[in-house]
PDB file of N, CA and C in Angstrom:
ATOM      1  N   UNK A   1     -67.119 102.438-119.552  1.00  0.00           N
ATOM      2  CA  UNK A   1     -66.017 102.174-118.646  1.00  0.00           C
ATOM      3  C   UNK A   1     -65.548 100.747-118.858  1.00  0.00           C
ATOM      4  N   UNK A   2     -64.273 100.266-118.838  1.00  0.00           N
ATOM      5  CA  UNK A   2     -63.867  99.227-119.023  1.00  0.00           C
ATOM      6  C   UNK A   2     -63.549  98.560-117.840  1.00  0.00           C
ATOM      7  N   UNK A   3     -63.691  97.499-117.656  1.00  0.00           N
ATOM      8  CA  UNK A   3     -63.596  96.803-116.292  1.00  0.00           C
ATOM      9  C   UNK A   3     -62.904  95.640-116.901  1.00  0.00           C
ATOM     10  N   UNK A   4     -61.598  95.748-115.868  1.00  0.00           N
ATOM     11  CA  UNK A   4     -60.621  94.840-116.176  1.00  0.00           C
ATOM     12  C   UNK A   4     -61.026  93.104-115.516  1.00  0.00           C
ATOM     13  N   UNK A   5     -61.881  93.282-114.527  1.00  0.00           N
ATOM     14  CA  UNK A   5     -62.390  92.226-113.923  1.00  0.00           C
ATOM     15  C   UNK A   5     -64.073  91.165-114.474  1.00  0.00           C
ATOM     16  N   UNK A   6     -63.793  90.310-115.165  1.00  0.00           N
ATOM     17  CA  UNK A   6     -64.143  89.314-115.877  1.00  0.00           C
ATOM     18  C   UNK A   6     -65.043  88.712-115.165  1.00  0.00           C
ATOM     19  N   UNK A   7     -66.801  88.262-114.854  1.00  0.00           N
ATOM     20  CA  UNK A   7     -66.891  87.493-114.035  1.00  0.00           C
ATOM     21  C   UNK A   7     -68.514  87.037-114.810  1.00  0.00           C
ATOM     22  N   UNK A   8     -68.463  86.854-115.965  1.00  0.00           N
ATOM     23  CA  UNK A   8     -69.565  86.499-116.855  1.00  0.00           C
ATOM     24  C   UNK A   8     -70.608  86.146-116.417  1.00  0.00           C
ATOM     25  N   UNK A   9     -71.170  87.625-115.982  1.00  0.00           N
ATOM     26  CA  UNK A   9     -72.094  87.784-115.533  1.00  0.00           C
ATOM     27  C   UNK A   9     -72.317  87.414-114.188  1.00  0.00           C
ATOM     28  N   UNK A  10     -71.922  86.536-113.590  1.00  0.00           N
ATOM     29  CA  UNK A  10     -72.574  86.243-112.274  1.00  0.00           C
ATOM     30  C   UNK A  10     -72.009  86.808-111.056  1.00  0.00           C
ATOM     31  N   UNK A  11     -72.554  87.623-110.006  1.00  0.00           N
ATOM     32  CA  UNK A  11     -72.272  88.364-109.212  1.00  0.00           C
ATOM     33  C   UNK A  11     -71.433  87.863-108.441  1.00  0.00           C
ATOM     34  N   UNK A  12     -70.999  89.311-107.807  1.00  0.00           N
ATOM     35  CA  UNK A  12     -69.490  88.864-106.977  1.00  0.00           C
ATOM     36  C   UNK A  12     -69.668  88.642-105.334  1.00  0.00           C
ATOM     37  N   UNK A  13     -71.025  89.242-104.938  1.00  0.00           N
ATOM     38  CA  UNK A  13     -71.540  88.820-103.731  1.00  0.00           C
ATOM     39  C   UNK A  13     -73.290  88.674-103.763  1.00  0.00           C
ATOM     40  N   UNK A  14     -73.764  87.919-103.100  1.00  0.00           N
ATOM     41  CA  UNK A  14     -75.112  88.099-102.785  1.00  0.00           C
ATOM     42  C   UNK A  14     -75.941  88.513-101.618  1.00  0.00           C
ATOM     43  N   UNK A  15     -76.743  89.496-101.785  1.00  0.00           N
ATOM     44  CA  UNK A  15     -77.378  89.146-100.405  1.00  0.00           C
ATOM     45  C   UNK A  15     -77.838  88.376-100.024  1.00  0.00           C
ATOM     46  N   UNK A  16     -78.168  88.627 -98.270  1.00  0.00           N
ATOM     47  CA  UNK A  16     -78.702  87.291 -97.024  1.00  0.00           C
ATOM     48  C   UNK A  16     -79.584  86.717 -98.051  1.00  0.00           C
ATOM     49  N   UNK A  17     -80.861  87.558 -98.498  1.00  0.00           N
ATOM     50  CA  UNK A  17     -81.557  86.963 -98.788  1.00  0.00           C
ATOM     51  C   UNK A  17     -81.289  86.026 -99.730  1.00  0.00           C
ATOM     52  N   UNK A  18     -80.543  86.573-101.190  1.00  0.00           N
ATOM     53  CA  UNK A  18     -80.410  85.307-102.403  1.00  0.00           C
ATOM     54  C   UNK A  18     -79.376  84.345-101.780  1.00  0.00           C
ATOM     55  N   UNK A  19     -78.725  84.754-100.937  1.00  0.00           N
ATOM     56  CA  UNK A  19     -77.414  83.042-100.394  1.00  0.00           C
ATOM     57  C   UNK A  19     -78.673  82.725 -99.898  1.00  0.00           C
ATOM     58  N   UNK A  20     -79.553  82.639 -98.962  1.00  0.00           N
ATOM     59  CA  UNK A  20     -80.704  81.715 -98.609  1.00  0.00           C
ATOM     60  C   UNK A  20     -81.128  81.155 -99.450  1.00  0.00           C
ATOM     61  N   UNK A  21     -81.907  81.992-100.943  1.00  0.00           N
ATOM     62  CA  UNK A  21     -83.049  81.459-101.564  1.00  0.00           C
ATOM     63  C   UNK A  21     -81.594  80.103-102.140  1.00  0.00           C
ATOM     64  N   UNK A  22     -80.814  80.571-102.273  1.00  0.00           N
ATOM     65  CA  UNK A  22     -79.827  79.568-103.505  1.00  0.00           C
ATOM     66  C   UNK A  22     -79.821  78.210-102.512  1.00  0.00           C
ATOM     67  N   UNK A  23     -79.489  78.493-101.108  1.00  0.00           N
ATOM     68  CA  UNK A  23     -79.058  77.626-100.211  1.00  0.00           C
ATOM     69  C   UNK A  23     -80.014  76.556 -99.717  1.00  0.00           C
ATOM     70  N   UNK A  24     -81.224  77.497 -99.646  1.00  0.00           N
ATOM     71  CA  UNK A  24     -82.863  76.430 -99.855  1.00  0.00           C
ATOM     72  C   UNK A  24     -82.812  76.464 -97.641  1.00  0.00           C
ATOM     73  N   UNK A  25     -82.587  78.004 -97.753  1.00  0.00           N
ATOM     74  CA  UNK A  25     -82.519  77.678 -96.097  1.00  0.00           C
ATOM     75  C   UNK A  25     -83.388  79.097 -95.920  1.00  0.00           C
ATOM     76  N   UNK A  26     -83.310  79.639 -94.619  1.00  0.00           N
ATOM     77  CA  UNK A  26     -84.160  81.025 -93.887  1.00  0.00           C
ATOM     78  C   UNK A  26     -83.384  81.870 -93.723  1.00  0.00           C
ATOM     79  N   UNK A  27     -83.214  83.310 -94.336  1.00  0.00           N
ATOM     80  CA  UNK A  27     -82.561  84.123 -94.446  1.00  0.00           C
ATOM     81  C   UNK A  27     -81.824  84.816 -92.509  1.00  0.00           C
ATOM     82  N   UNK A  28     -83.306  83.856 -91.485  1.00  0.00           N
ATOM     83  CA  UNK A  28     -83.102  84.180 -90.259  1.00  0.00           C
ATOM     84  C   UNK A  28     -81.584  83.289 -89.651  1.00  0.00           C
ATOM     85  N   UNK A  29     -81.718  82.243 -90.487  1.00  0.00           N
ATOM     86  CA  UNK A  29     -81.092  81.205 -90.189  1.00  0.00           C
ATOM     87  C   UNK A  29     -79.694  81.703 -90.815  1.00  0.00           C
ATOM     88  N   UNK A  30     -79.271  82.132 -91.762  1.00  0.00           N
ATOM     89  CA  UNK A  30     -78.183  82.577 -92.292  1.00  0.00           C
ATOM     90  C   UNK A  30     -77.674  83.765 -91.721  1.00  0.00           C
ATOM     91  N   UNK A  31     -78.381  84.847 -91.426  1.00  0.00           N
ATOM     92  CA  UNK A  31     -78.471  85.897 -90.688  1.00  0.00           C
ATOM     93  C   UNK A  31     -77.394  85.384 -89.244  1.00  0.00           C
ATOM     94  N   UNK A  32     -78.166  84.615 -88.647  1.00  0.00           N
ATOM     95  CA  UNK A  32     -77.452  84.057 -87.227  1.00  0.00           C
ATOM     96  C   UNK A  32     -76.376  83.537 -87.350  1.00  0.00           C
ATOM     97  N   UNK A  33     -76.413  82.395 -88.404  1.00  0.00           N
ATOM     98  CA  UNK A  33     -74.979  81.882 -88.771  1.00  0.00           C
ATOM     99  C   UNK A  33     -73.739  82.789 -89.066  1.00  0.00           C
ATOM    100  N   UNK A  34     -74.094  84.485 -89.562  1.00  0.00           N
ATOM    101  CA  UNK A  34     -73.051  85.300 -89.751  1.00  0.00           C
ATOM    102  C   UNK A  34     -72.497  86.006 -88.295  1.00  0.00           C
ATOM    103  N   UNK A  35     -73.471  86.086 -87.969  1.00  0.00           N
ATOM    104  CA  UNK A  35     -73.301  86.463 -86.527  1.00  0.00           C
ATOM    105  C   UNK A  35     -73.287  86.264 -85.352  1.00  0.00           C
ATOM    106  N   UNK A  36     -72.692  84.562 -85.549  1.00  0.00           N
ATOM    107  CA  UNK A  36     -71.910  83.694 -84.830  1.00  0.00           C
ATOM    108  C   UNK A  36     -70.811  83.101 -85.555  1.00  0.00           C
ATOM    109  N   UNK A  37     -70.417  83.998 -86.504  1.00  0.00           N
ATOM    110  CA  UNK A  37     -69.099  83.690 -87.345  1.00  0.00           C
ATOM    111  C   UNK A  37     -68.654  82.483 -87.588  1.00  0.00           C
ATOM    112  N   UNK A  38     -70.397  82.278 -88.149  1.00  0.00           N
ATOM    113  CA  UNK A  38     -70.036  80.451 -88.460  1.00  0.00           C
ATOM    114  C   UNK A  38     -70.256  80.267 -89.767  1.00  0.00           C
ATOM    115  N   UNK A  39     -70.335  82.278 -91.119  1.00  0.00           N
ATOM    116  CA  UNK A  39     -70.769  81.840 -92.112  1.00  0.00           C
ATOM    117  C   UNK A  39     -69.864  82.729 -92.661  1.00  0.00           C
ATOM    118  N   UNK A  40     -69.428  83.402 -93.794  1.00  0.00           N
ATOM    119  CA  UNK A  40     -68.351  84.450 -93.974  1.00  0.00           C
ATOM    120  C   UNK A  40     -69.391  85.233 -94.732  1.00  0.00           C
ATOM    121  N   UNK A  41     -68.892  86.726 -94.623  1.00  0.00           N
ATOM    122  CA  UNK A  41     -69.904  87.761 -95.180  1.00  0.00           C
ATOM    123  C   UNK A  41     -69.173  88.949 -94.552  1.00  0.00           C
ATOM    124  N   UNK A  42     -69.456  89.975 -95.362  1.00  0.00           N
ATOM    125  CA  UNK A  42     -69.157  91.261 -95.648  1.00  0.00           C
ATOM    126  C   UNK A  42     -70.108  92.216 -94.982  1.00  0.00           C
ATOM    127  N   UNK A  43     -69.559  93.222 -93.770  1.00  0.00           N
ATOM    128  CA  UNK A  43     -70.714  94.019 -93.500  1.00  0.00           C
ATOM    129  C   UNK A  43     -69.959  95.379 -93.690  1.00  0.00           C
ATOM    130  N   UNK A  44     -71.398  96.053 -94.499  1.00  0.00           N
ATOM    131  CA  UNK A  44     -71.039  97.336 -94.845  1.00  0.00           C
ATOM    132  C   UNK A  44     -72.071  98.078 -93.657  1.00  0.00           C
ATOM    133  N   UNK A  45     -71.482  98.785 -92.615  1.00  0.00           N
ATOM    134  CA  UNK A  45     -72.470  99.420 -92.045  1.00  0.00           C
ATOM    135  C   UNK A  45     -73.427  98.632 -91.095  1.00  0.00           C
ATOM    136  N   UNK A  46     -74.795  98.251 -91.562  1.00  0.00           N
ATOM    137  CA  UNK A  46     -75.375  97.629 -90.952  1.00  0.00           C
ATOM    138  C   UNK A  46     -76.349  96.309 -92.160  1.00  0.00           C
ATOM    139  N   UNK A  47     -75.281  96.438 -92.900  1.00  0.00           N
ATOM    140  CA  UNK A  47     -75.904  95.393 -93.854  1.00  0.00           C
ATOM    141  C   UNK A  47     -74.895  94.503 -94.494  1.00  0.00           C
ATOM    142  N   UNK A  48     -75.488  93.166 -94.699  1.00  0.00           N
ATOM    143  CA  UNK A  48     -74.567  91.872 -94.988  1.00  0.00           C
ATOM    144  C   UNK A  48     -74.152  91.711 -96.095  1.00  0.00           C
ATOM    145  N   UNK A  49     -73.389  91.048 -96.583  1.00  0.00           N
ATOM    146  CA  UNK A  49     -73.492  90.688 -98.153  1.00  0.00           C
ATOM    147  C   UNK A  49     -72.710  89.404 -98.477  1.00  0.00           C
ATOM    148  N   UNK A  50     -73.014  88.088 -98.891  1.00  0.00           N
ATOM    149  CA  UNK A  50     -72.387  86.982 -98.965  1.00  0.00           C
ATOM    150  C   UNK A  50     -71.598  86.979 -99.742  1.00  0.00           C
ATOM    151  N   UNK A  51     -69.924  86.552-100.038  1.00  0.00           N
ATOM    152  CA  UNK A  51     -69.507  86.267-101.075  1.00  0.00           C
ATOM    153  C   UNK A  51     -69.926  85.138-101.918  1.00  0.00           C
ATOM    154  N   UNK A  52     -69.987  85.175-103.307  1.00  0.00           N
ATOM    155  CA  UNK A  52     -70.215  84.199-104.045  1.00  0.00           C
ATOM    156  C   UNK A  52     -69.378  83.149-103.925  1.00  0.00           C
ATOM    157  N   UNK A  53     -68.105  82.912-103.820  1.00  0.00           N
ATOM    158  CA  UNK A  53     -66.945  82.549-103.659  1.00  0.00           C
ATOM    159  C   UNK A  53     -67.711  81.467-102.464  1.00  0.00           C
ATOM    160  N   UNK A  54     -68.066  81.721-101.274  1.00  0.00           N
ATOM    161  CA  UNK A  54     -68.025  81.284-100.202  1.00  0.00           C
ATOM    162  C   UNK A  54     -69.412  80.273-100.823  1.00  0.00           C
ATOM    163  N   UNK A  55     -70.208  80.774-101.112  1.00  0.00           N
ATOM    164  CA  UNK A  55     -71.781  79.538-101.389  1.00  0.00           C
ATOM    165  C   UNK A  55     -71.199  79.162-102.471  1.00  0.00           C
ATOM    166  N   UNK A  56     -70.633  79.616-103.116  1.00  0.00           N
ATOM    167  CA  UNK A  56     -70.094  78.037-104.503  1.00  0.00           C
ATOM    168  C   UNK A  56     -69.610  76.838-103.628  1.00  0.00           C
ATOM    169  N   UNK A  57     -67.845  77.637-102.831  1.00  0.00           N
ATOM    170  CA  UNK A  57     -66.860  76.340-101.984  1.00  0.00           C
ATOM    171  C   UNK A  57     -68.013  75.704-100.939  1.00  0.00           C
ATOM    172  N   UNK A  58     -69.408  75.900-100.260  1.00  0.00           N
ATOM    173  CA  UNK A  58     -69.919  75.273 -99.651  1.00  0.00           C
ATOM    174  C   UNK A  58     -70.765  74.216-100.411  1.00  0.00           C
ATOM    175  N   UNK A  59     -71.022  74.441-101.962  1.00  0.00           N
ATOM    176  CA  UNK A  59     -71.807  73.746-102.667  1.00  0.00           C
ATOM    177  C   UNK A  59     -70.582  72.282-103.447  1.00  0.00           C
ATOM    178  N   UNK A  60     -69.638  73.175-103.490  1.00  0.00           N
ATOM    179  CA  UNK A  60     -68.358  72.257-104.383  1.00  0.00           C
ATOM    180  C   UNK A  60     -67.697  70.838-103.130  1.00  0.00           C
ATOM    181  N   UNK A  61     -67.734  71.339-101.850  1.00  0.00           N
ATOM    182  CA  UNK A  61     -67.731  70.694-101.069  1.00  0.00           C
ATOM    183  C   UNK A  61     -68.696  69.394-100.554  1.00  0.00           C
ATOM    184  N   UNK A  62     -69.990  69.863-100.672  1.00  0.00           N
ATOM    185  CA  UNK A  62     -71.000  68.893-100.665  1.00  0.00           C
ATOM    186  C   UNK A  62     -71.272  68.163-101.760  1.00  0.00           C
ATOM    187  N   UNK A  63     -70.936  68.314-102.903  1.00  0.00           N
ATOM    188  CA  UNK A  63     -70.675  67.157-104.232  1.00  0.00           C
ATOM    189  C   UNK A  63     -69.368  66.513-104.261  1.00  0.00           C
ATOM    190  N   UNK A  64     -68.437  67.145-103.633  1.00  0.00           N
ATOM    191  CA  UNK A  64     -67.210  66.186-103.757  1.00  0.00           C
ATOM    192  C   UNK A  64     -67.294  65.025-102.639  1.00  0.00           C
ATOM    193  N   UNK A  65     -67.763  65.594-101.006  1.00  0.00           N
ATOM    194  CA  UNK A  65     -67.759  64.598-100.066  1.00  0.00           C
ATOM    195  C   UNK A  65     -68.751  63.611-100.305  1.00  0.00           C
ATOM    196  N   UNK A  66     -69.857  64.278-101.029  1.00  0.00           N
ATOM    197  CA  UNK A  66     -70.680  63.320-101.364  1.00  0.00           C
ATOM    198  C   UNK A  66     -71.778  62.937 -99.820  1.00  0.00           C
ATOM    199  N   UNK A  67     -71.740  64.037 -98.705  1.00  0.00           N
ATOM    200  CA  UNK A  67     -72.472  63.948 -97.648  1.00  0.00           C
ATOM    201  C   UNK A  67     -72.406  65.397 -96.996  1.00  0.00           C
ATOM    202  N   UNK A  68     -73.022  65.365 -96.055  1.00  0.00           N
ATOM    203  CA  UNK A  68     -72.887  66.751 -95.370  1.00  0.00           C
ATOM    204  C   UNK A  68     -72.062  67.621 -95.066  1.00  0.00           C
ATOM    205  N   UNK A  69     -71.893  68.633 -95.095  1.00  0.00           N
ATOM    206  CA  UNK A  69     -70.970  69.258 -95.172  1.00  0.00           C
ATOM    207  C   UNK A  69     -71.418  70.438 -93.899  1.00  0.00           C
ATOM    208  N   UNK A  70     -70.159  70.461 -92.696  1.00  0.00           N
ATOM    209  CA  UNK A  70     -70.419  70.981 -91.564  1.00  0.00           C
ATOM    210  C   UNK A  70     -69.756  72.282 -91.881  1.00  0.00           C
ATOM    211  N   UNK A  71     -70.891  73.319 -91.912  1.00  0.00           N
ATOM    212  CA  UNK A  71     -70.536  74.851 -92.049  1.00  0.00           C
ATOM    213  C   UNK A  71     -69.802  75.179 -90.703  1.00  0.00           C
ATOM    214  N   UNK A  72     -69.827  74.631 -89.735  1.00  0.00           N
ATOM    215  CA  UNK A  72     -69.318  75.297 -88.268  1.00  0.00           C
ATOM    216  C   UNK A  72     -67.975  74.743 -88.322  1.00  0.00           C
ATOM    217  N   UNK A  73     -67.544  73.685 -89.016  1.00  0.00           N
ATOM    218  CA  UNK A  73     -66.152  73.153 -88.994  1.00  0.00           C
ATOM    219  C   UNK A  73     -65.590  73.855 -89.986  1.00  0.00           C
ATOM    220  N   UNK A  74     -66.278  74.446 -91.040  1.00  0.00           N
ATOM    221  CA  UNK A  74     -65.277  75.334 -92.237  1.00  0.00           C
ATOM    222  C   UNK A  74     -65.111  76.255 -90.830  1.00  0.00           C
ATOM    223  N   UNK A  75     -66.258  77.467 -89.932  1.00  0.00           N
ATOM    224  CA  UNK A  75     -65.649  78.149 -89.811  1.00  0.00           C
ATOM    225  C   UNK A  75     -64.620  78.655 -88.789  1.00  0.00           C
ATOM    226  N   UNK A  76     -64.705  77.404 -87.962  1.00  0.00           N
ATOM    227  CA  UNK A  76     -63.719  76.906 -87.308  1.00  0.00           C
ATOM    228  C   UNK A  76     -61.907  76.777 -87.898  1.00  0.00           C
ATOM    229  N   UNK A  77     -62.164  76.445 -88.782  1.00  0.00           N
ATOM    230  CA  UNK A  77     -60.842  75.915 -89.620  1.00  0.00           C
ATOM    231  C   UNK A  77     -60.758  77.217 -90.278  1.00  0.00           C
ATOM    232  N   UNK A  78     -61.495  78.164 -90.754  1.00  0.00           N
ATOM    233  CA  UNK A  78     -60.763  79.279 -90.890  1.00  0.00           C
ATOM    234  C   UNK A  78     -60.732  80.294 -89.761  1.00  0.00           C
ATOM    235  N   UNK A  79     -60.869  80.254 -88.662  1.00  0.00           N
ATOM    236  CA  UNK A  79     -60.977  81.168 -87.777  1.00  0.00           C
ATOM    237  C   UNK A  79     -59.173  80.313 -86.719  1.00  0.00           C
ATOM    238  N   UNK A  80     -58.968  78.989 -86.909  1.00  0.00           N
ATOM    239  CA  UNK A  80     -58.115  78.602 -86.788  1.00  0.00           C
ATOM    240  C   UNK A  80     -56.926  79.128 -87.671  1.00  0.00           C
ATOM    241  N   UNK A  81     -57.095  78.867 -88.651  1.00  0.00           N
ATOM    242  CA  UNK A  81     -56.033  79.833 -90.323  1.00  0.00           C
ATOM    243  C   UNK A  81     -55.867  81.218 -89.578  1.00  0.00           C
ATOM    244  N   UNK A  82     -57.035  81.826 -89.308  1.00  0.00           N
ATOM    245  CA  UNK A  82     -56.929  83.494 -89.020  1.00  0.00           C
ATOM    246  C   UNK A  82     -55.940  83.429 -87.565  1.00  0.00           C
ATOM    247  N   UNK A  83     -56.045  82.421 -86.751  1.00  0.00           N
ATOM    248  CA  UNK A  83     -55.489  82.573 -85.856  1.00  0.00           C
ATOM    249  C   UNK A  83     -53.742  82.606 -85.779  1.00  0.00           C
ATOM    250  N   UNK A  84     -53.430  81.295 -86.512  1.00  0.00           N
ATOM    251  CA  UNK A  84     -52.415  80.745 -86.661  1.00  0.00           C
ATOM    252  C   UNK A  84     -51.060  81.776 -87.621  1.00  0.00           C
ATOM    253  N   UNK A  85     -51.925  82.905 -88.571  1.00  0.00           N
ATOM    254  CA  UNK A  85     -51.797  83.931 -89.436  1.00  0.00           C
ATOM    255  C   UNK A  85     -51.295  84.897 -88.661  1.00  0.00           C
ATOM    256  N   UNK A  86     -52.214  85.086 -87.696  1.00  0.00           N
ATOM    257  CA  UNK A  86     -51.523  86.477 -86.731  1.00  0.00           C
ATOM    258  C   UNK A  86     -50.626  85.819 -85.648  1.00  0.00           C
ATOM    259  N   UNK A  87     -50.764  84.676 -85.316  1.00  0.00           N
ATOM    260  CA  UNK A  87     -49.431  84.151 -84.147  1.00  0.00           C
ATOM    261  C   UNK A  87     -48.257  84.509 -85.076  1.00  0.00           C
ATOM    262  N   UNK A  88     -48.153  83.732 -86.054  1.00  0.00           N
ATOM    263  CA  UNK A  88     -46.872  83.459 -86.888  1.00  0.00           C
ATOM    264  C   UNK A  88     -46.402  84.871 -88.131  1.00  0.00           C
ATOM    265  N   UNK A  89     -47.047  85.990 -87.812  1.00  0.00           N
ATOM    266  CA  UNK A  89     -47.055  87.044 -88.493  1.00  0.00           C
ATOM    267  C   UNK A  89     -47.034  87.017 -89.984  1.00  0.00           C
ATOM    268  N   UNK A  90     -48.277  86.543 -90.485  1.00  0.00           N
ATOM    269  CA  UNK A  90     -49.135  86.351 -91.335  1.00  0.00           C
ATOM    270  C   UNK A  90     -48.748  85.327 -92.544  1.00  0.00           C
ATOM    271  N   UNK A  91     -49.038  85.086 -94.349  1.00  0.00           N
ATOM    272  CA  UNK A  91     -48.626  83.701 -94.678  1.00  0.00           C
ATOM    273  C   UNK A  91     -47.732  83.043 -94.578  1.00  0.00           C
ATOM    274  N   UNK A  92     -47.415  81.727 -94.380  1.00  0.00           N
ATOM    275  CA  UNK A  92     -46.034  81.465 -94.291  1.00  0.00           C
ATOM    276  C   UNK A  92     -45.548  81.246 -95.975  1.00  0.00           C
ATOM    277  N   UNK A  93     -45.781  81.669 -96.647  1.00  0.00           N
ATOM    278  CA  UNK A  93     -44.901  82.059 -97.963  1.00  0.00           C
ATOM    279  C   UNK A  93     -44.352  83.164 -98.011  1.00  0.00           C
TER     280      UNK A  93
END
């Protein structure tokens, strides 16, 4: 089968558990953070799944600021975006 989507090798989401092991944190601790929508993740059913996308921009963030990087203010600022999206009936492009 040919798959038009390119991603050399490295997966397109992870589970709780590997965003923890990568993150160097407790899968309990990440767990909670999703489900206080303070972390972004995918639930199928009754199971999670991290985007890769999301633990890279939290890692790319903490080398550029060069200090901590507050996961509750990303998800603030996108839960603000999500908000501001449905007031104004969705992108403004």
């Amino acid at each position: 089968m040919n798959n038009p989507i390119q991603n050399d090798g490295k997966p397109t989401f992870y589970t709780v558990s590997e965003a923890a092991r990568i993150m160097r944190c407790n899968p309990s601790t990440l767990y909670r953070a999703i489900r206080e929508d303070a972390f972004p993740a995918v639930r199928v059913r009754t199971r999670y799944v991290v985007p890769a996308a999301a633990v890279d921009q939290l890692a790319a963030e903490a080398a550029e600021s060069g200090g901590c990087v507050d996961v509750a203010q990303m998800a603030a600022d996108r839960r603000t975006a999500r908000e501001v999206a449905r007031l104004t009936g969705g992108a403004p492009w």
